[in-house]
C-alpha atoms as a PDB file:
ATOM      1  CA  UNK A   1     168.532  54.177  53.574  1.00  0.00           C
ATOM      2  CA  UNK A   2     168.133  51.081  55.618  1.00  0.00           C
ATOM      3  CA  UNK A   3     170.150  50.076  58.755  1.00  0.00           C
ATOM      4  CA  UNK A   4     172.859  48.057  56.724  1.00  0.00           C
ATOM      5  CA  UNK A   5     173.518  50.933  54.656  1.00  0.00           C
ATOM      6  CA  UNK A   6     173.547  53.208  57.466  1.00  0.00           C
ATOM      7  CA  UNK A   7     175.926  51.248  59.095  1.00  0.00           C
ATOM      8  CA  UNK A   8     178.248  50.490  56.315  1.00  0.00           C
ATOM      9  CA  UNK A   9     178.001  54.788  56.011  1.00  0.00           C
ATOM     10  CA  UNK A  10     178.777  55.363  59.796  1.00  0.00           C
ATOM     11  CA  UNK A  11     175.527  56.639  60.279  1.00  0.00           C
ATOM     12  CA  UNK A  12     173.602  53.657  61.506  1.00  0.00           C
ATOM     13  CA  UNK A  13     169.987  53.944  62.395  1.00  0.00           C
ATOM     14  CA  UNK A  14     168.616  53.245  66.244  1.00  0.00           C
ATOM     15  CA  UNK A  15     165.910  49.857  65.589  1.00  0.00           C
ATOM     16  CA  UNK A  16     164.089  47.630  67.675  1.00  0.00           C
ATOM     17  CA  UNK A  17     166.315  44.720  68.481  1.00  0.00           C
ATOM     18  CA  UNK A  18     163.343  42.200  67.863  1.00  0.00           C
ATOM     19  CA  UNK A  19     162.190  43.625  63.954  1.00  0.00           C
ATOM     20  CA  UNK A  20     164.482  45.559  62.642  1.00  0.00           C
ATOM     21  CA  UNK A  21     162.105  49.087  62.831  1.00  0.00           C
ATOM     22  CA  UNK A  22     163.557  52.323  63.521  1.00  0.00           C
ATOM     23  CA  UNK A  23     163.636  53.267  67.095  1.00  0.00           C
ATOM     24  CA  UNK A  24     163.867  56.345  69.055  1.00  0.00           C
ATOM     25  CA  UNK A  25     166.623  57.067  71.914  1.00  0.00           C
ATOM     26  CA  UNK A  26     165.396  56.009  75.281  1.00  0.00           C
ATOM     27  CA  UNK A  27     163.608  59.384  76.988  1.00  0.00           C
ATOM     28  CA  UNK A  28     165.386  61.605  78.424  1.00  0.00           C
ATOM     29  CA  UNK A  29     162.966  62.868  81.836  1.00  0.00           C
ATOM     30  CA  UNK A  30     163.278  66.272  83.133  1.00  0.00           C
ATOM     31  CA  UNK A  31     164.822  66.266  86.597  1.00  0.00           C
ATOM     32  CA  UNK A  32     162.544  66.348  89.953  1.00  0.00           C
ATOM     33  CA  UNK A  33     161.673  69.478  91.677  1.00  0.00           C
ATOM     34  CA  UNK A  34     159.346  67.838  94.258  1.00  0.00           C
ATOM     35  CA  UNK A  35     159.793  65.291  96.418  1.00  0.00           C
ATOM     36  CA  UNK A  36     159.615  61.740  95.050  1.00  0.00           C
ATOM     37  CA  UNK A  37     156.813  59.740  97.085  1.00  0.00           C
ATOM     38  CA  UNK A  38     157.681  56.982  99.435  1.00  0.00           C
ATOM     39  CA  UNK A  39     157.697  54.099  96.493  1.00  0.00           C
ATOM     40  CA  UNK A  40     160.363  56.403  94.948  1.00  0.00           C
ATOM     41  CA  UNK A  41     157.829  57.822  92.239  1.00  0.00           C
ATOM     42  CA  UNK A  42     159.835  61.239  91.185  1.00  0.00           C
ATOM     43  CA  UNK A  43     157.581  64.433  91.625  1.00  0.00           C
ATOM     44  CA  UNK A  44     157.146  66.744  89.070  1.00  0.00           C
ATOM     45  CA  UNK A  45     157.832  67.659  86.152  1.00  0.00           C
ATOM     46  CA  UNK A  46     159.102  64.078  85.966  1.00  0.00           C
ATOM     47  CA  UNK A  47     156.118  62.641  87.643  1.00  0.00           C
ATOM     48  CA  UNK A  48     153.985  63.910  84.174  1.00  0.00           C
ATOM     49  CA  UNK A  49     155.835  62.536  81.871  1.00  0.00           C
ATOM     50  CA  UNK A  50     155.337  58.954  82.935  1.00  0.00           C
ATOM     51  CA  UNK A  51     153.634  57.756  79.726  1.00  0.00           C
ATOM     52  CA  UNK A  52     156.968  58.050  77.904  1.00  0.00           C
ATOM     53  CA  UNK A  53     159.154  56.309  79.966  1.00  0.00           C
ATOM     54  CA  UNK A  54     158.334  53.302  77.611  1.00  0.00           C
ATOM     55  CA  UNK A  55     158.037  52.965  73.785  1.00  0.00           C
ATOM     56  CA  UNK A  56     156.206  50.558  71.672  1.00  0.00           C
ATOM     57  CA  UNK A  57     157.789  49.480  68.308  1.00  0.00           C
ATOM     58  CA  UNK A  58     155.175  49.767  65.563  1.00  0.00           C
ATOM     59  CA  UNK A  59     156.765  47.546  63.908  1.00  0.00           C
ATOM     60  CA  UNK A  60     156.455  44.138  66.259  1.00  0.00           C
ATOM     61  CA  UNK A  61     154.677  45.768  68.875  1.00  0.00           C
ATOM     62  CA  UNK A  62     157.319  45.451  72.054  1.00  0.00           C
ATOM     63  CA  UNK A  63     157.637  47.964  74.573  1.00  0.00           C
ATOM     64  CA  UNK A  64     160.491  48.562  76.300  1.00  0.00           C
ATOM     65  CA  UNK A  65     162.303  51.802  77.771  1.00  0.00           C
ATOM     66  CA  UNK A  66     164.845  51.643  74.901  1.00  0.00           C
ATOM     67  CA  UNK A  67     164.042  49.178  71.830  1.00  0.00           C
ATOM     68  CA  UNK A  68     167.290  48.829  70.551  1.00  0.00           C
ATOM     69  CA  UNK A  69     168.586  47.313  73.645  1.00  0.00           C
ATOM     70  CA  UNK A  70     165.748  44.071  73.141  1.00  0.00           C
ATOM     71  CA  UNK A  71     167.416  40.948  72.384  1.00  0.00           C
ATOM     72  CA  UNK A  72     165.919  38.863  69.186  1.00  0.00           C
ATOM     73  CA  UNK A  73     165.240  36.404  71.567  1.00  0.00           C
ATOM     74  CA  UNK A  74     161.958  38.196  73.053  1.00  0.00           C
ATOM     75  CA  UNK A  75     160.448  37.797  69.723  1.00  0.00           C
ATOM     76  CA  UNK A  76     158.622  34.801  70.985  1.00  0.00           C
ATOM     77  CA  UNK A  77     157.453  36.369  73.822  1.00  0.00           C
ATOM     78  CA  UNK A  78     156.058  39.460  71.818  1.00  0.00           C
ATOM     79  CA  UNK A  79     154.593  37.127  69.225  1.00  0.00           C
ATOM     80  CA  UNK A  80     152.772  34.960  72.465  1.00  0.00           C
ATOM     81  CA  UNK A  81     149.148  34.415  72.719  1.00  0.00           C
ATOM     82  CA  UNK A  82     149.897  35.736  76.236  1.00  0.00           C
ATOM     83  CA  UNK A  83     151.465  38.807  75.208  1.00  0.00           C
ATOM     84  CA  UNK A  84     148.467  39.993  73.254  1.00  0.00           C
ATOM     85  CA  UNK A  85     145.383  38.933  75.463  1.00  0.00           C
ATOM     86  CA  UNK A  86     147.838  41.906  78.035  1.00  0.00           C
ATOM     87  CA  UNK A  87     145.531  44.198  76.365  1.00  0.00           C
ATOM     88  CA  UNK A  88     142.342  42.774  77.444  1.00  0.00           C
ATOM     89  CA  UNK A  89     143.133  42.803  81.023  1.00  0.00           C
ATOM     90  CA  UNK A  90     143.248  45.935  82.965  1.00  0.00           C
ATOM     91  CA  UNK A  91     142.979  49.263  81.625  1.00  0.00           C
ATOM     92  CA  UNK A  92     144.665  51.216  78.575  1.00  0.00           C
ATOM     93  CA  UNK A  93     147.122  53.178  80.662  1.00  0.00           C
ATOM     94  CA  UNK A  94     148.717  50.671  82.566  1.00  0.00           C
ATOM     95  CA  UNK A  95     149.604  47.891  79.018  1.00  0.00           C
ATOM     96  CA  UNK A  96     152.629  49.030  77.886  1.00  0.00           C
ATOM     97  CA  UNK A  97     154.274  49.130  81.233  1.00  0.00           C
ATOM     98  CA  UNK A  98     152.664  45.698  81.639  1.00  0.00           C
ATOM     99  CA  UNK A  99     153.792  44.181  78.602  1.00  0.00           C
ATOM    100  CA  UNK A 100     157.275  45.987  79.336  1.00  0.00           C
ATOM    101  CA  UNK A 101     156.958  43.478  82.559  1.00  0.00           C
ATOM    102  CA  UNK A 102     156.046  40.326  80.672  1.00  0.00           C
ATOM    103  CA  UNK A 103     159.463  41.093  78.589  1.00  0.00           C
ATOM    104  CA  UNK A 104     161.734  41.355  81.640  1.00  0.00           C
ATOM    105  CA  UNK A 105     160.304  38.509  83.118  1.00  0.00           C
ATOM    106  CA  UNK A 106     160.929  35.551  80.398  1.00  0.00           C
ATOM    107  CA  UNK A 107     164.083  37.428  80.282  1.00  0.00           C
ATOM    108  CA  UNK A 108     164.912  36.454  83.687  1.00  0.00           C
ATOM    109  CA  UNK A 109     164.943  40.038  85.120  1.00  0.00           C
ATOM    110  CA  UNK A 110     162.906  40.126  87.966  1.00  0.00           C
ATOM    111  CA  UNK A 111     164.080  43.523  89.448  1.00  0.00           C
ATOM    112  CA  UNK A 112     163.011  44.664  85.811  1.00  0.00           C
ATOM    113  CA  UNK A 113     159.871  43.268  85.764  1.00  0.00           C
ATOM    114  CA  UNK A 114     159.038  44.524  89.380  1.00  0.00           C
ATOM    115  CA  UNK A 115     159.710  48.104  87.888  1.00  0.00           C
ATOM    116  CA  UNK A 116     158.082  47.970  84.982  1.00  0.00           C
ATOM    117  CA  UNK A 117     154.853  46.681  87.457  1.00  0.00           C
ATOM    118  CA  UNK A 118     155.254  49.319  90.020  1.00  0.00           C
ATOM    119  CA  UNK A 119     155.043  51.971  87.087  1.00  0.00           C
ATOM    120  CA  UNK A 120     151.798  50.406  85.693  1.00  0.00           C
ATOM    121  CA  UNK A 121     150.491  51.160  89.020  1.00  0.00           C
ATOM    122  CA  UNK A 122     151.405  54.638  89.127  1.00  0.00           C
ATOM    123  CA  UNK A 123     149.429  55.023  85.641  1.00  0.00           C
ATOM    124  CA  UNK A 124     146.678  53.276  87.338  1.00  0.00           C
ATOM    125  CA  UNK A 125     146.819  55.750  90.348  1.00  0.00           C
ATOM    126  CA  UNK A 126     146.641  58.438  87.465  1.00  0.00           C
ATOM    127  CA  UNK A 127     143.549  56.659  85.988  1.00  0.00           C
ATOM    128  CA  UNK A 128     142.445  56.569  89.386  1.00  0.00           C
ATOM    129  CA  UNK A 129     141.714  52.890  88.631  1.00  0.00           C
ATOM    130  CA  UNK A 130     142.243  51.704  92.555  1.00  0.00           C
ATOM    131  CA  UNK A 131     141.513  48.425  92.451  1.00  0.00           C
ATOM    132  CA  UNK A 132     143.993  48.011  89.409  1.00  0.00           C
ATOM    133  CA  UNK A 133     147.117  49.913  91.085  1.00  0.00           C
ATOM    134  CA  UNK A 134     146.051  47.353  94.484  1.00  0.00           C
ATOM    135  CA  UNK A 135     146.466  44.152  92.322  1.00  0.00           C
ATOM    136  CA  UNK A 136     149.711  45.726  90.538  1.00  0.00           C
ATOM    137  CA  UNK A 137     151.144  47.056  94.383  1.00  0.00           C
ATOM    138  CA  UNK A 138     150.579  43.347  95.526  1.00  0.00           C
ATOM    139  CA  UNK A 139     152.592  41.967  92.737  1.00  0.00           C
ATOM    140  CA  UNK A 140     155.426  44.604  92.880  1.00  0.00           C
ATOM    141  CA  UNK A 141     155.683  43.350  97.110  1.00  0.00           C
ATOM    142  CA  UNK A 142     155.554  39.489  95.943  1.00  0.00           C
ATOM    143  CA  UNK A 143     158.282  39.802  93.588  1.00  0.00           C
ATOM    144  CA  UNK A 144     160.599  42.215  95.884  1.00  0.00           C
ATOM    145  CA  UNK A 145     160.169  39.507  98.399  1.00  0.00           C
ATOM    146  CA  UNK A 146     161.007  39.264 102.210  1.00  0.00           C
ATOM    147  CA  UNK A 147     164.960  39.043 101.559  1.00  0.00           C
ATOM    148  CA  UNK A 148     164.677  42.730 100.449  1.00  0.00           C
ATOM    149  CA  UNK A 149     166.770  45.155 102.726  1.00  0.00           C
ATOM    150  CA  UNK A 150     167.595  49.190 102.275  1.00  0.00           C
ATOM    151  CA  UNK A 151     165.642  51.079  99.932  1.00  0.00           C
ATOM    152  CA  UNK A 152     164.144  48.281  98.273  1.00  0.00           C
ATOM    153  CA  UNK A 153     163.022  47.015 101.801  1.00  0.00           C
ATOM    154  CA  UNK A 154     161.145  50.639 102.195  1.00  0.00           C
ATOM    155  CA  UNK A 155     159.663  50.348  98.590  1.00  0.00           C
ATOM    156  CA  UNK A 156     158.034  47.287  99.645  1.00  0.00           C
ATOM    157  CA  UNK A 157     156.527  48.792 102.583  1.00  0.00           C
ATOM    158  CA  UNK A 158     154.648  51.353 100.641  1.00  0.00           C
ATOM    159  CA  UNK A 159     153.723  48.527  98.242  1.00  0.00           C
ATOM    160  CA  UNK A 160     151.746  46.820 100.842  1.00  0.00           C
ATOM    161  CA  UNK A 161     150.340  49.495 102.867  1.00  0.00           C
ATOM    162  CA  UNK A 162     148.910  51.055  99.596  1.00  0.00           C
ATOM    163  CA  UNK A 163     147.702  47.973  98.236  1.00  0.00           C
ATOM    164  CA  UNK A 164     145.478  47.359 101.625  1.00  0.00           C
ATOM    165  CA  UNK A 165     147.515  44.448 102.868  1.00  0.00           C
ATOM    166  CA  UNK A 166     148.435  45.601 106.369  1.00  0.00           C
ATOM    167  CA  UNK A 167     148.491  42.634 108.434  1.00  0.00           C
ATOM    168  CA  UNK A 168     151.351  41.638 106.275  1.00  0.00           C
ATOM    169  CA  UNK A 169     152.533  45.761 106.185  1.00  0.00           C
ATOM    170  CA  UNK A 170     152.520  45.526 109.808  1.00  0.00           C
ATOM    171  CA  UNK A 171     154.630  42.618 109.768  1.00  0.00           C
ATOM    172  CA  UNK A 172     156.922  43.726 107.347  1.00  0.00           C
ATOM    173  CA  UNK A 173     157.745  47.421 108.769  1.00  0.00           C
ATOM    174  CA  UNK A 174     158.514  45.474 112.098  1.00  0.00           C
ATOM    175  CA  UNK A 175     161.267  43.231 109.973  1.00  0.00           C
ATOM    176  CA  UNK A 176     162.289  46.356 108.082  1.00  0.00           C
ATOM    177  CA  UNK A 177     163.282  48.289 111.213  1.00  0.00           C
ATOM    178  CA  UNK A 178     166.582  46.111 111.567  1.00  0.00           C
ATOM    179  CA  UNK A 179     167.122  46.419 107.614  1.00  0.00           C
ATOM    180  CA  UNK A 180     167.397  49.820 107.587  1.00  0.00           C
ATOM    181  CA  UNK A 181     170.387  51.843 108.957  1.00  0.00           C
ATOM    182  CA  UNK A 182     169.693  55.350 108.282  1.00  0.00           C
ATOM    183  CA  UNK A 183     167.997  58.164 110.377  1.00  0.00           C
ATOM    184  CA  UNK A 184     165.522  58.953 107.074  1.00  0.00           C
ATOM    185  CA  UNK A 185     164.996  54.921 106.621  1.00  0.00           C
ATOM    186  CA  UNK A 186     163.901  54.705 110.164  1.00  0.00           C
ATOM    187  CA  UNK A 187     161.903  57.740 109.771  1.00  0.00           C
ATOM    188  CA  UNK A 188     160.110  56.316 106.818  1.00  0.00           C
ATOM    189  CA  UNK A 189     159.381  53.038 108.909  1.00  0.00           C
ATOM    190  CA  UNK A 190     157.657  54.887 112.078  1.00  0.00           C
ATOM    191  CA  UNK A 191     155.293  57.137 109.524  1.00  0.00           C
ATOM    192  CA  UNK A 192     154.532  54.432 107.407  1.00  0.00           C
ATOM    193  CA  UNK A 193     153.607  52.153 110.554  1.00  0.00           C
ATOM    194  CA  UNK A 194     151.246  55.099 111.989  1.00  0.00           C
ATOM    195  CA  UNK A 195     149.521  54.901 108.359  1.00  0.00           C
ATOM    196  CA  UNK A 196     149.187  50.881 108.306  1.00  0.00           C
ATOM    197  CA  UNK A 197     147.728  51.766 111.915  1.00  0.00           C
ATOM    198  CA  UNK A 198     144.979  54.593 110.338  1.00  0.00           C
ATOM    199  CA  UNK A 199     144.465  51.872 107.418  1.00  0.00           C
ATOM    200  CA  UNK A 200     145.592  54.678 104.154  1.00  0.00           C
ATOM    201  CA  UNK A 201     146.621  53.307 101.391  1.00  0.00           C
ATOM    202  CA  UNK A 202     146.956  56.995  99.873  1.00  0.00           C
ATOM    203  CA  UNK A 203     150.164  58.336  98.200  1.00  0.00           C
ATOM    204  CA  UNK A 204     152.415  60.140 100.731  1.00  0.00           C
ATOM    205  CA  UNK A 205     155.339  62.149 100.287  1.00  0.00           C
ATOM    206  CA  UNK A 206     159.164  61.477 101.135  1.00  0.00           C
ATOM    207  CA  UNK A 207     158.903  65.121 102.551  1.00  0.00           C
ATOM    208  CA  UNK A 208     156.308  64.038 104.856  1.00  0.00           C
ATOM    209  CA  UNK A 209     158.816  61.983 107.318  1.00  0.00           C
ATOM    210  CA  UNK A 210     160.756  65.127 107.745  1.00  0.00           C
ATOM    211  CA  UNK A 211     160.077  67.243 110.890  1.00  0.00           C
ATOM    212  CA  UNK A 212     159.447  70.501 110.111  1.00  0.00           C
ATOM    213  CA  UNK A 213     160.500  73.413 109.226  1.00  0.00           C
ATOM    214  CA  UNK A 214     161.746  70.953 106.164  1.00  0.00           C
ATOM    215  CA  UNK A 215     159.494  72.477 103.689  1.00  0.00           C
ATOM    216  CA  UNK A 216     161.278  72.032 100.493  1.00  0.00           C
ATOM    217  CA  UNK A 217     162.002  68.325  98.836  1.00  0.00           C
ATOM    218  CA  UNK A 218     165.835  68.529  98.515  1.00  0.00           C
ATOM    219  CA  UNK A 219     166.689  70.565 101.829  1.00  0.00           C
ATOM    220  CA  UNK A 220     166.176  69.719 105.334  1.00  0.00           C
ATOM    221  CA  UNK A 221     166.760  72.357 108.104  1.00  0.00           C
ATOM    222  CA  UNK A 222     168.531  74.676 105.276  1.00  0.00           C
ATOM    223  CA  UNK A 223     171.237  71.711 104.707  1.00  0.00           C
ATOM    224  CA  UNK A 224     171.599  69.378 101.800  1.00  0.00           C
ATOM    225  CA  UNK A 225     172.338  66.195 102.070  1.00  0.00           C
ATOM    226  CA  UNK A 226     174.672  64.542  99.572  1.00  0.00           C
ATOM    227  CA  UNK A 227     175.623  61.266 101.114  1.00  0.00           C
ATOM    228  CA  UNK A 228     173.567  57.672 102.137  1.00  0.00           C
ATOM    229  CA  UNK A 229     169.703  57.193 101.343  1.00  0.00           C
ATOM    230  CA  UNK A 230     168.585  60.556 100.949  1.00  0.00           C
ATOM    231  CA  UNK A 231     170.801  61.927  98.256  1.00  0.00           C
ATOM    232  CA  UNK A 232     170.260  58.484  96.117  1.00  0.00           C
ATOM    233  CA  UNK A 233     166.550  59.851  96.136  1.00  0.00           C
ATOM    234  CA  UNK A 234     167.275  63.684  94.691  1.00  0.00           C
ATOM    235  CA  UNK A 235     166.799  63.391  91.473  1.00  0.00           C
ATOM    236  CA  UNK A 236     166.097  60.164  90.849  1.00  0.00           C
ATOM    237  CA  UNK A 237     163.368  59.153  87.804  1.00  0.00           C
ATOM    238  CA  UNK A 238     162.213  55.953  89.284  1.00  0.00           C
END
């Protein structure tokens, strides 16, 4: 039956927006159990299940997190020169977040494209392709830019300690420290300067800000917290 019929039947078929192929619902992750790190990566199980928080349409070959939602206009960006040299440049894991970006972006969508960037990296950090999630992270902070306040402001900080630029981390967690007006967001600031200080750029924990005995991800000193920063975190996919 093909889309026309199924919608003339009331049963009309999910397809990418750009060719017409059937398309699956946008995935559904499994909620967090662990803490989400401090670039707002969700732990596990969500954390695993990266890979499938895009899809590619075998038709036309977009990606996007739901297909059916692409507007016939990014045809020309899918059918680009551009588009396809993506998958000569960096590795396997991190295209179809990549070309995910490349679609938000001619679309105007920066915040979209940032994502869709930040998550390559993560699949680089899987592929423990360094260099790779470094050149993503620095992207990611360029695009956030310095008008970025609250969480966003705190995402960028990770962004630039863990992609090795810590003059301008340095620099940036001093500015942040009047964005911010939680205790957590402050929290975040002071570890993440001690870390620009040891130059890390390794992953780090939300958890790890806490002072003990706050052992578990969601509960801090038996007490959960359900308003301001740290309850927009709980649960979130990314």
């Amino acid at each position: 039956m093909s889309a026309a019929q199924g919608i003339a039947q009331g049963t009309a078929q999910r397809v990418c927006g750009i060719c017409g192929h059937a398309a699956r619902p946008p995935f559904r992750a499994p909620q967090p159990e662990i803490a989400p790190d401090l670039d707002m990566r969700p732990g596990e199980p969500t954390r695993s299940t990266l890979r499938d928080w895009v899809q590619a349409c075998p038709g036309c070959g977009a990606v996007a997190e739901d297909l059916a939602a692409l507007p016939a206009s990014a045809r020309s960006v899918v059918e680009s020169e551009a588009y396809r040299l993506l998958s000569t440049k960096g590795i396997e894991e991190t295209l179809p977040f990549r070309r995910a970006a490349m679609i938000a972006a001619a679309a105007g969508n920066v915040a979209g494209q940032a994502e869709a960037l930040l998550q390559a990296a993560w699949a680089a950090d899987d592929a423990a392709a360094m260099a790779e999630a470094a050149a993503l992270r620095t992207e990611v902070a360029a695009l956030w830019g310095d008008e970025a306040t609250g969480e966003l402001a705190l995402r960028r900080l990770d962004a630039l300690r863990r992609s090795g630029q810590f003059k301008a981390a340095a620099a940036w967690a001093e500015a942040t420290t009047s964005r911010v007006t939680e205790e957590l967001g402050r929290s975040i600031v002071a570890f993440q300067t001690q870390r620009i200080a040891a130059r890390d750029v390794g992953r780090h924990l939300i958890s790890s800000v806490l002072p003990p005995p706050a052992h578990k991800p969601h509960v801090s000193h038996g007490k959960r917290v359900t308003t301001g920063f740290w309850s927009r975190v709980l649960g979130r996919r990314g």
